[in-house]
PDB file of N, CA and C in Angstrom:
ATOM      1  N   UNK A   1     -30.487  91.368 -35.807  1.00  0.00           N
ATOM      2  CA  UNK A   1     -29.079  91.097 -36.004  1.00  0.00           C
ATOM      3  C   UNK A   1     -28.885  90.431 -37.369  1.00  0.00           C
ATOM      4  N   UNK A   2     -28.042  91.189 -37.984  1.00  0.00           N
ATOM      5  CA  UNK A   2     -27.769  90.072 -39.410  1.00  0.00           C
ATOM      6  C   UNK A   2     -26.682  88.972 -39.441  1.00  0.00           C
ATOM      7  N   UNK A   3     -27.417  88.044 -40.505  1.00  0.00           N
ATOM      8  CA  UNK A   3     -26.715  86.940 -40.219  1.00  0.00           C
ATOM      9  C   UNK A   3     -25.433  86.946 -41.316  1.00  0.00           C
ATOM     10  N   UNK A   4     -24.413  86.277 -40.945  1.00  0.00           N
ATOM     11  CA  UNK A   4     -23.424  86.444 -41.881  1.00  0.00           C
ATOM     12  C   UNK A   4     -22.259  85.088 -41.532  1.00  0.00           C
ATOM     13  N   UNK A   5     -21.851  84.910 -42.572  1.00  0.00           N
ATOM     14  CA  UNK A   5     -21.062  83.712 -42.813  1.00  0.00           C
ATOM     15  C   UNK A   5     -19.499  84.044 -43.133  1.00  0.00           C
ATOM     16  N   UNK A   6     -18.648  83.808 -42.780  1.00  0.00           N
ATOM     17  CA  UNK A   6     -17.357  84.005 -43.203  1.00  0.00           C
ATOM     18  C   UNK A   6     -16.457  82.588 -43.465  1.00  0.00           C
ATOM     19  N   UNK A   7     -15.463  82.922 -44.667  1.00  0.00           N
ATOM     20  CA  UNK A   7     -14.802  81.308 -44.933  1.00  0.00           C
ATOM     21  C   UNK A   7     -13.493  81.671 -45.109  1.00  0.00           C
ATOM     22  N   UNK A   8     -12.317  80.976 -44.932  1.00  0.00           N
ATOM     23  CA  UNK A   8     -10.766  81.141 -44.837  1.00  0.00           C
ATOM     24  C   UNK A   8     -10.603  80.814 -46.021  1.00  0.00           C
ATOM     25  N   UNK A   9     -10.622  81.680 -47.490  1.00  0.00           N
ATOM     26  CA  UNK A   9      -9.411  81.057 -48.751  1.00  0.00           C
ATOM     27  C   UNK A   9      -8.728  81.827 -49.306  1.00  0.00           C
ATOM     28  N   UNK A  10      -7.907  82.405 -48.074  1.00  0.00           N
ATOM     29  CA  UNK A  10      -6.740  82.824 -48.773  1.00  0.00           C
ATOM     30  C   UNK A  10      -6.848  84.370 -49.415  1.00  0.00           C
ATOM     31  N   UNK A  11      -5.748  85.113 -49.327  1.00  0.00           N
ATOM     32  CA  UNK A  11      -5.684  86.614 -49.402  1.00  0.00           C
ATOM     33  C   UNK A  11      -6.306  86.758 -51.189  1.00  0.00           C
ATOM     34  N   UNK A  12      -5.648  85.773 -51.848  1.00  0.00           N
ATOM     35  CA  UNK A  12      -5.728  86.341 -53.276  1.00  0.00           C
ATOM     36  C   UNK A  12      -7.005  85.498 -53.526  1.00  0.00           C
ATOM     37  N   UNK A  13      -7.537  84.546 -53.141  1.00  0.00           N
ATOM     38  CA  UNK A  13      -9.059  84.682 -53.292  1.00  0.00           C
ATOM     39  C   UNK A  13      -9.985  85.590 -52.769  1.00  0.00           C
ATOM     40  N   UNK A  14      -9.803  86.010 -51.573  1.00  0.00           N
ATOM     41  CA  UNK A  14     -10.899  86.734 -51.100  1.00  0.00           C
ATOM     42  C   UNK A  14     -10.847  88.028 -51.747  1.00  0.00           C
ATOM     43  N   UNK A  15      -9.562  88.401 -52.355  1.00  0.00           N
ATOM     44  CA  UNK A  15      -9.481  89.826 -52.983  1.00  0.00           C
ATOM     45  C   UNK A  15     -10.536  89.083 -54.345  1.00  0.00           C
ATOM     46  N   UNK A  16     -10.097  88.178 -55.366  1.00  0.00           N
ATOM     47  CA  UNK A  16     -10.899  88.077 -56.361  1.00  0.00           C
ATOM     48  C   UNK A  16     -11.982  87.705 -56.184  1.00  0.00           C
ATOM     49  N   UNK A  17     -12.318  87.083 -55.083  1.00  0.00           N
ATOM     50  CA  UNK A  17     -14.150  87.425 -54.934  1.00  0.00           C
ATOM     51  C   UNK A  17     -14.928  88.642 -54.710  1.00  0.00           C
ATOM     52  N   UNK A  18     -14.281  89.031 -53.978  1.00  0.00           N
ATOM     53  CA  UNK A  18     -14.859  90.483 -53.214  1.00  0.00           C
ATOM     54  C   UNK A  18     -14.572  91.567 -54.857  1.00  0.00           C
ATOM     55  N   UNK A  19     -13.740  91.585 -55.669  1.00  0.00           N
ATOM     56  CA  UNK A  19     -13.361  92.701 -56.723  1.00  0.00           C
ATOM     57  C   UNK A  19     -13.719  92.031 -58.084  1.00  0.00           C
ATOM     58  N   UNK A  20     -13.568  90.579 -58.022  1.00  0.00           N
ATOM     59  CA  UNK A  20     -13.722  90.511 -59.991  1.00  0.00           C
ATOM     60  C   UNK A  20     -14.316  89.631 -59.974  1.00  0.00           C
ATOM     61  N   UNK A  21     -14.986  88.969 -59.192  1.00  0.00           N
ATOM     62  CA  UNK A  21     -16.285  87.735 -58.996  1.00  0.00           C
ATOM     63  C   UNK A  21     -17.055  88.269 -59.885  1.00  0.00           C
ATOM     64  N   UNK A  22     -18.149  87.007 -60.288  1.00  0.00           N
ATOM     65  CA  UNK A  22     -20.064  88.099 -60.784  1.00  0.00           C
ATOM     66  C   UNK A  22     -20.495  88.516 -60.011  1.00  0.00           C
ATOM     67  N   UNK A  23     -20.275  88.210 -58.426  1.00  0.00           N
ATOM     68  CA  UNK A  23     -21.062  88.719 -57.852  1.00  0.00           C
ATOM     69  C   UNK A  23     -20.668  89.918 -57.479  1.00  0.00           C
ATOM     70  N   UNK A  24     -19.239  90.159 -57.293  1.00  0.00           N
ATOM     71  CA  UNK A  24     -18.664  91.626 -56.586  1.00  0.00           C
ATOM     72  C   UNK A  24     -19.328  92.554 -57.621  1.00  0.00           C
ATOM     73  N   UNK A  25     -19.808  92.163 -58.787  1.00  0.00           N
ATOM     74  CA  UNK A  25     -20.147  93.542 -59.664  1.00  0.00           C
ATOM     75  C   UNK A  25     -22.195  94.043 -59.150  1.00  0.00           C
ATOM     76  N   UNK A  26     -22.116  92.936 -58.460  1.00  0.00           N
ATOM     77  CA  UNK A  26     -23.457  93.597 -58.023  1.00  0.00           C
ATOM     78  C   UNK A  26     -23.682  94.695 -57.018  1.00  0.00           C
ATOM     79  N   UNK A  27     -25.080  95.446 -56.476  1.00  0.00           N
ATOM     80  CA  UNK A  27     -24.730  96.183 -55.104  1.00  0.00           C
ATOM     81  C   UNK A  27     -24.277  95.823 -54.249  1.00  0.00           C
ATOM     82  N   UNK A  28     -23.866  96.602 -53.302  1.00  0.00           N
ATOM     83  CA  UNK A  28     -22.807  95.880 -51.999  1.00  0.00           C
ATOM     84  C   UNK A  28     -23.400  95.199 -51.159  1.00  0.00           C
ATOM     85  N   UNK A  29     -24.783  95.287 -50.745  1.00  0.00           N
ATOM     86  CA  UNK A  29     -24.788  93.926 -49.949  1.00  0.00           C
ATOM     87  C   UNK A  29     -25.329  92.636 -50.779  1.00  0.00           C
ATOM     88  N   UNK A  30     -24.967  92.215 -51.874  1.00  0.00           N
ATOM     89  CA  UNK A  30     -24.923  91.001 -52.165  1.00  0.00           C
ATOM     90  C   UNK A  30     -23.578  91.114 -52.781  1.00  0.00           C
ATOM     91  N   UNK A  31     -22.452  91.443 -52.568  1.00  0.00           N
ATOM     92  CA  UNK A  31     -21.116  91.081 -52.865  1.00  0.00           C
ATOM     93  C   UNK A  31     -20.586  90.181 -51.113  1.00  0.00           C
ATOM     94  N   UNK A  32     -19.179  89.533 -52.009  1.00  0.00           N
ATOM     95  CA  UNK A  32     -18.515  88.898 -50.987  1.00  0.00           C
ATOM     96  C   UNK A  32     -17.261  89.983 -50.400  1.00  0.00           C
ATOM     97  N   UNK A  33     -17.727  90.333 -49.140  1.00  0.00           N
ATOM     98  CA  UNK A  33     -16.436  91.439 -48.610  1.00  0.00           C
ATOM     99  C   UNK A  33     -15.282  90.130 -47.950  1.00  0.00           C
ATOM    100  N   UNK A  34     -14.059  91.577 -48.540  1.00  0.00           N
ATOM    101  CA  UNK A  34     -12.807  90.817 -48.547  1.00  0.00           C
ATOM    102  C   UNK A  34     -12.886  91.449 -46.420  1.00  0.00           C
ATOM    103  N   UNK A  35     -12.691  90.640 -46.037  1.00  0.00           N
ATOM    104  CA  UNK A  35     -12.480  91.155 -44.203  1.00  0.00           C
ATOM    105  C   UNK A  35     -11.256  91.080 -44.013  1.00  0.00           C
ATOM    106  N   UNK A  36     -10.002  90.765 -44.841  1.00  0.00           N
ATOM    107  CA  UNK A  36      -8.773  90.844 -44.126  1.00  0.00           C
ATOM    108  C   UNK A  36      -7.824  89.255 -44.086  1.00  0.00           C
ATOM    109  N   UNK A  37      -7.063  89.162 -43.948  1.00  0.00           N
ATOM    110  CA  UNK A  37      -6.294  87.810 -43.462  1.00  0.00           C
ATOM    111  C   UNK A  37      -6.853  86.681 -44.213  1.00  0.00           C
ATOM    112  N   UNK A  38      -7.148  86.837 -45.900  1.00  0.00           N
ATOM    113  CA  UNK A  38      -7.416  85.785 -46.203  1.00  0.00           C
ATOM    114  C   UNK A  38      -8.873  85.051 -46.040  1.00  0.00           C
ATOM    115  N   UNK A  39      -9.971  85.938 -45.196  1.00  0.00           N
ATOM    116  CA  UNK A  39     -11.029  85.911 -45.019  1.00  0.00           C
ATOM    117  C   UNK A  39     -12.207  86.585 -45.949  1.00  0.00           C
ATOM    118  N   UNK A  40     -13.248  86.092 -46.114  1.00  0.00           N
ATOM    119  CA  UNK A  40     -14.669  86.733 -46.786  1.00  0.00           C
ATOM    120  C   UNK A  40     -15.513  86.676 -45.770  1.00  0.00           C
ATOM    121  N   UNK A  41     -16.030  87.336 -45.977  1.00  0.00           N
ATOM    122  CA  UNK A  41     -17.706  87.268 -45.077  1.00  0.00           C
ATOM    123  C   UNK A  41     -19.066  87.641 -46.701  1.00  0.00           C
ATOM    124  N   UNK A  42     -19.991  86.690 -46.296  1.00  0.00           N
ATOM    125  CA  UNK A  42     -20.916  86.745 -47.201  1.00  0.00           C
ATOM    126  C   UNK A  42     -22.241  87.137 -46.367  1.00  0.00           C
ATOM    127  N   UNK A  43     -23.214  88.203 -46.078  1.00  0.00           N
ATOM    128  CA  UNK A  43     -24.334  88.663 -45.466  1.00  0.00           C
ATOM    129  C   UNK A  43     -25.439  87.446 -46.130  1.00  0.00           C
ATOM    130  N   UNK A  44     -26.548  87.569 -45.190  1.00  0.00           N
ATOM    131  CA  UNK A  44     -27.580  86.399 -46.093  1.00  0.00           C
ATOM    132  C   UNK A  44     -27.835  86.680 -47.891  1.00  0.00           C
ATOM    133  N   UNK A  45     -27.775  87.880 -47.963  1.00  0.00           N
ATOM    134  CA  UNK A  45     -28.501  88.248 -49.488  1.00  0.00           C
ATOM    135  C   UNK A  45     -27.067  87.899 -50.468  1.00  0.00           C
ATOM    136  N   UNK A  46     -25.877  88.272 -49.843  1.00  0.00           N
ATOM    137  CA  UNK A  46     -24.456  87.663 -50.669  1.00  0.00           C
ATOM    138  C   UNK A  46     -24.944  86.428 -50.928  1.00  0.00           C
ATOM    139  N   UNK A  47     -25.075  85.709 -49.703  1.00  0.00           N
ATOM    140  CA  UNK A  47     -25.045  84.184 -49.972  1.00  0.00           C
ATOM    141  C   UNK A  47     -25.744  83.672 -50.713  1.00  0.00           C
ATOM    142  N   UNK A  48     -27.459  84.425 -50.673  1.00  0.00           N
ATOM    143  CA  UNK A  48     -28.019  83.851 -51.804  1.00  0.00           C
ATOM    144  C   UNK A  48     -28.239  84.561 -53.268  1.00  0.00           C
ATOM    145  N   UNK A  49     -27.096  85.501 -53.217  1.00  0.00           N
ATOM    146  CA  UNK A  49     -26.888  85.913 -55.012  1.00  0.00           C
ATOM    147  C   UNK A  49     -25.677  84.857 -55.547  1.00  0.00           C
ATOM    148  N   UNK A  50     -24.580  84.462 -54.590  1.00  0.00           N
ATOM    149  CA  UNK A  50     -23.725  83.328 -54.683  1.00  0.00           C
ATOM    150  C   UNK A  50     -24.478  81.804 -55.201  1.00  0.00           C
ATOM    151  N   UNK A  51     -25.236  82.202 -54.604  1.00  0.00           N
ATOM    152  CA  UNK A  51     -25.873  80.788 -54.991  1.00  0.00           C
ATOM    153  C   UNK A  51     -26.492  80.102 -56.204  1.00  0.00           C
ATOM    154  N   UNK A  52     -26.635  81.624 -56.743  1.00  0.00           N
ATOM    155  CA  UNK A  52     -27.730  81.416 -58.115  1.00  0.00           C
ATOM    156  C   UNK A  52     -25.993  81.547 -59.377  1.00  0.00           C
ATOM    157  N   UNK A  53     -25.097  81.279 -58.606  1.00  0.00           N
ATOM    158  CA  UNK A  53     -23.728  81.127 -59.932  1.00  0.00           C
ATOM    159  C   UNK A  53     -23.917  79.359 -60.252  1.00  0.00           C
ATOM    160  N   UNK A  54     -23.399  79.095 -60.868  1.00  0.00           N
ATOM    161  CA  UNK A  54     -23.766  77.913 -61.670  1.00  0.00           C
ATOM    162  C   UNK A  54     -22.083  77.380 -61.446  1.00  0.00           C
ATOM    163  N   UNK A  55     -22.326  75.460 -61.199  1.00  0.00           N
ATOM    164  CA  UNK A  55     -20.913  75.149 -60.846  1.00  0.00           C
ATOM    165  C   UNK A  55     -19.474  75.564 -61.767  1.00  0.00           C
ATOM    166  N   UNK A  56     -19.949  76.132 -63.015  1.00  0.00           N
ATOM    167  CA  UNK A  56     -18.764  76.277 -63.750  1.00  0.00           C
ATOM    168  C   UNK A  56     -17.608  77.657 -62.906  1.00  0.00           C
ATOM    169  N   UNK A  57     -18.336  78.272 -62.303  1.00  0.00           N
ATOM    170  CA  UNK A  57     -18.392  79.352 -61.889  1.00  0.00           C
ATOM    171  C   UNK A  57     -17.430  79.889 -60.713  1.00  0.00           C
ATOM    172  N   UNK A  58     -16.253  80.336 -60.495  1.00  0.00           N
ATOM    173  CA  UNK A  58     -15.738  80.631 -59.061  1.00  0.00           C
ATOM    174  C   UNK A  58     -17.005  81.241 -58.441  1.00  0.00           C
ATOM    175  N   UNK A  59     -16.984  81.183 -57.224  1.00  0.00           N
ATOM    176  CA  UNK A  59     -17.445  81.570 -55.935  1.00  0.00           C
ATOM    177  C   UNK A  59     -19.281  80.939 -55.768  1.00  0.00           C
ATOM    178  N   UNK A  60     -19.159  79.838 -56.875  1.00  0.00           N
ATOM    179  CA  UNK A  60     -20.443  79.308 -56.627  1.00  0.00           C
ATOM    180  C   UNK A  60     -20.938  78.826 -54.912  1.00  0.00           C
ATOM    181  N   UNK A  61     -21.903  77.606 -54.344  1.00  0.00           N
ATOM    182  CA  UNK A  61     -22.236  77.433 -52.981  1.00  0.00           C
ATOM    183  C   UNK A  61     -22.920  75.821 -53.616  1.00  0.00           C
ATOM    184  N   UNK A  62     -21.919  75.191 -52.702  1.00  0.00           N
ATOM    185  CA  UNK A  62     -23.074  74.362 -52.256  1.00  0.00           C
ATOM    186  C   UNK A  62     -23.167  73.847 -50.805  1.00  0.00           C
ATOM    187  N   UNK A  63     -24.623  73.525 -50.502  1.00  0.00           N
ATOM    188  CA  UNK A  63     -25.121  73.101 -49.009  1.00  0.00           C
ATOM    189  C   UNK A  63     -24.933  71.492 -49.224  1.00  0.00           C
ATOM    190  N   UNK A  64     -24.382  71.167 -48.769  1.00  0.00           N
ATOM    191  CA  UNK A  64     -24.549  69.265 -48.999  1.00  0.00           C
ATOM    192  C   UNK A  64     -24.185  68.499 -47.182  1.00  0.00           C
ATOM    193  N   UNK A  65     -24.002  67.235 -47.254  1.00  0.00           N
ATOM    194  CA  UNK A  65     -23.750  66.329 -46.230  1.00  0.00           C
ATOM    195  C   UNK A  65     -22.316  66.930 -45.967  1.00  0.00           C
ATOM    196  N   UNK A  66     -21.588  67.723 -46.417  1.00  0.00           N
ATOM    197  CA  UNK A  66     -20.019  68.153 -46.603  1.00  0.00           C
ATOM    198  C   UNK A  66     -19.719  69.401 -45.836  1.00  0.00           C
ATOM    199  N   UNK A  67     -21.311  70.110 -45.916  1.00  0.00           N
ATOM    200  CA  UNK A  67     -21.260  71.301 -45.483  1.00  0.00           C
ATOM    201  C   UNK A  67     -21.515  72.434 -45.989  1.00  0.00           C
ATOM    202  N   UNK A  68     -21.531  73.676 -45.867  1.00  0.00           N
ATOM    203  CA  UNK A  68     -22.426  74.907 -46.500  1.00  0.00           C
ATOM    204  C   UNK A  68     -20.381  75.775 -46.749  1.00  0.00           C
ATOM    205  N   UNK A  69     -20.352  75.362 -48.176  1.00  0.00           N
ATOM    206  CA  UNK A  69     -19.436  75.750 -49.123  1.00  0.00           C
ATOM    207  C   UNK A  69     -19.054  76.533 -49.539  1.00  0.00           C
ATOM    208  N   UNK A  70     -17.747  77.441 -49.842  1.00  0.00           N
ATOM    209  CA  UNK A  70     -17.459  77.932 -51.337  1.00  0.00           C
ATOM    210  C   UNK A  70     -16.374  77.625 -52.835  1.00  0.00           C
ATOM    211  N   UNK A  71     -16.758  77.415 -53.274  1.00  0.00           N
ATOM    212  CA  UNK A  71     -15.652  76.964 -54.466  1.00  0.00           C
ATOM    213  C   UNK A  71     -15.230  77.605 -55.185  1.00  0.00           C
ATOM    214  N   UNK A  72     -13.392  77.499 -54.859  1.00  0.00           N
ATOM    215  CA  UNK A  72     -13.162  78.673 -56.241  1.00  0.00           C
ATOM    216  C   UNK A  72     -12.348  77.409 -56.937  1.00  0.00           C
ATOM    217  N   UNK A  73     -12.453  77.413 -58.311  1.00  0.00           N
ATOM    218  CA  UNK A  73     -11.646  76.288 -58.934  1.00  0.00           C
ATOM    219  C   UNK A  73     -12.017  74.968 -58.636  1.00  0.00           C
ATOM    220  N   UNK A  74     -11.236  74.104 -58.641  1.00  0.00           N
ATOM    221  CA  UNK A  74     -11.132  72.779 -57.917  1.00  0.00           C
ATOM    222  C   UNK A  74     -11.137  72.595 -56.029  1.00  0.00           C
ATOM    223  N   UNK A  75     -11.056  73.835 -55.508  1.00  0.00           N
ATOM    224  CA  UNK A  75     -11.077  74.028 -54.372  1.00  0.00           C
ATOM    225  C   UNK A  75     -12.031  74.592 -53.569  1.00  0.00           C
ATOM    226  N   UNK A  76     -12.905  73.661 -52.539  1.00  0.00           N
ATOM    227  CA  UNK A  76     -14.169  74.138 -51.417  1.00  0.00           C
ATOM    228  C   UNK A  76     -13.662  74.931 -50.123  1.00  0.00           C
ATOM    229  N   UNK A  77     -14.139  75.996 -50.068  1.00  0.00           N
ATOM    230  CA  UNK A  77     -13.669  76.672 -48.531  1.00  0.00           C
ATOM    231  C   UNK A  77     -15.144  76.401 -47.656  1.00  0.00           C
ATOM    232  N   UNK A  78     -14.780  75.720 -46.384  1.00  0.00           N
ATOM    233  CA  UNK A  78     -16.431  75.891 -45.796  1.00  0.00           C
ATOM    234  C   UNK A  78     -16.505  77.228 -45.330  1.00  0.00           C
ATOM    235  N   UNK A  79     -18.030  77.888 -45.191  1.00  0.00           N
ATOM    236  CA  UNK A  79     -18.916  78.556 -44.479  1.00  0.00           C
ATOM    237  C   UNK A  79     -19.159  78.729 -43.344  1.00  0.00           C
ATOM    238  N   UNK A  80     -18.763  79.465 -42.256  1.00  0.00           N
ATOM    239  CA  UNK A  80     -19.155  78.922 -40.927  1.00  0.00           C
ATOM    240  C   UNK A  80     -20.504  80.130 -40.572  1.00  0.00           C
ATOM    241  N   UNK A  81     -21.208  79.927 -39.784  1.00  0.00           N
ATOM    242  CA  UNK A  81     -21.665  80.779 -39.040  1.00  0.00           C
ATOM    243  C   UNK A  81     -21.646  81.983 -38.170  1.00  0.00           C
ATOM    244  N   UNK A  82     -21.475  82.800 -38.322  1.00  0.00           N
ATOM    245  CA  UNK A  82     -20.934  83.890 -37.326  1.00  0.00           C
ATOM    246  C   UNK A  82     -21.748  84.866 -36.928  1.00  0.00           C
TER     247      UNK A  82
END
């Protein structure tokens, strides 16, 4: 079963992650799919091509005491498990 993470930020983020991110320009399973309603889902290999973006970066990750992250801007969406 694959593992996959989905986070709530919003229609016009999840479109610019999933389409004009660094990562959306990679193959498709390490992009962030847009799922609908303002939602992403990131597969394990998304999450860890997300990871290697650097904080300057929309759709970077961080794992901290806060929780397993995404940041676009000044703004963290958490990660949940699914």
């Amino acid at each position: 079963m694959a593992t996959t993470w989905v986070a709530d930020v919003g229609p016009e983020n999840a479109h610019w992650l999933a389409t004009e991110s660094r990562t959306a320009r990679l193959a498709r399973e390490y992009r962030p799919m847009d799922i609908g309603d303002g939602r992403i889902s990131l597969s394990a290999l998304a999450l860890g091509a997300s990871r290697e973006l650097g904080e300057e970066e929309d759709g970077y990750i961080t794992d901290d005491g806060e929780g397993l992250r995404i940041w676009i801007g000044d703004d963290a969406y958490e990660l949940e498990l699914v």
